[in-house]
Protein backbone atom coordinates (compact mmCIF):
# COMPACT_ATOMS: atom_id res chain seq x y z
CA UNK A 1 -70.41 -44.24 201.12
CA UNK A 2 -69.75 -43.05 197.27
CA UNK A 3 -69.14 -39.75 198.73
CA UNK A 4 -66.42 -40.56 201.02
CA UNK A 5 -64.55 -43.10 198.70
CA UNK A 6 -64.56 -39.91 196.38
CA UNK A 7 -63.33 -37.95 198.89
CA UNK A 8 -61.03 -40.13 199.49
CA UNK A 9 -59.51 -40.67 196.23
CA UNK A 10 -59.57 -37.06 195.20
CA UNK A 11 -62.60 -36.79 192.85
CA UNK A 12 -65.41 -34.75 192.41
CA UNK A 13 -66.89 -34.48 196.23
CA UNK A 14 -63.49 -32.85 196.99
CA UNK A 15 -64.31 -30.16 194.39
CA UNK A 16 -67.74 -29.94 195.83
CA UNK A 17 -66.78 -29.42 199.49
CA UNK A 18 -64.33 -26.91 197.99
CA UNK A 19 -67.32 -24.99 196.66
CA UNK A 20 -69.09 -24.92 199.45
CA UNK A 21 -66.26 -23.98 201.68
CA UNK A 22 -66.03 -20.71 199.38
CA UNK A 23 -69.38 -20.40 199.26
CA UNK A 24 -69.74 -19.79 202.79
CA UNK A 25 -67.60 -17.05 202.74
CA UNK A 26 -69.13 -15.30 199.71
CA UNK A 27 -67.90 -16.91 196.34
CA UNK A 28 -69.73 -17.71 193.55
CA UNK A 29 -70.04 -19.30 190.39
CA UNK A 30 -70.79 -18.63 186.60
CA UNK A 31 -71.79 -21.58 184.21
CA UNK A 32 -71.08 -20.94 180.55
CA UNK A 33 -72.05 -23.01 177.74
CA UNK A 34 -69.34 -23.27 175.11
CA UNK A 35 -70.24 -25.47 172.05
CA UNK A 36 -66.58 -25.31 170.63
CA UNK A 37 -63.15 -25.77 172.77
CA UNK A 38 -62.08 -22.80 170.84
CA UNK A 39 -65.06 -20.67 172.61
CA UNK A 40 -64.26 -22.00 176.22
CA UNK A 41 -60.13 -21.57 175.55
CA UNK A 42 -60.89 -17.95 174.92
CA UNK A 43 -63.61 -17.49 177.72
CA UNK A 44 -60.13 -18.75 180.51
CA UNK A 45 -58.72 -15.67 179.39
């Protein structure tokens, strides 16, 4: 039920289904860990 009220209102299961919608066709993901804002501002770039 949580997932579809988030669904619903736009949250984070719509950026999961996203995910897995690319996944399926290939995509992929990279997690970084940035301690700073100044080291994860320069990593969008």
């Amino acid at each position: 039920m949580m997932a579809s009220i988030s669904r619903f209102i736009g949250t984070e299961e719509v950026f999961a289904d996203k995910d897995l919608a690319e996944a399926r066709i290939g995509a992929g993901f990279l997690a970084v860990y940035c301690p700073r804002q100044e080291e994860a501002d320069h990593l969008r770039h």
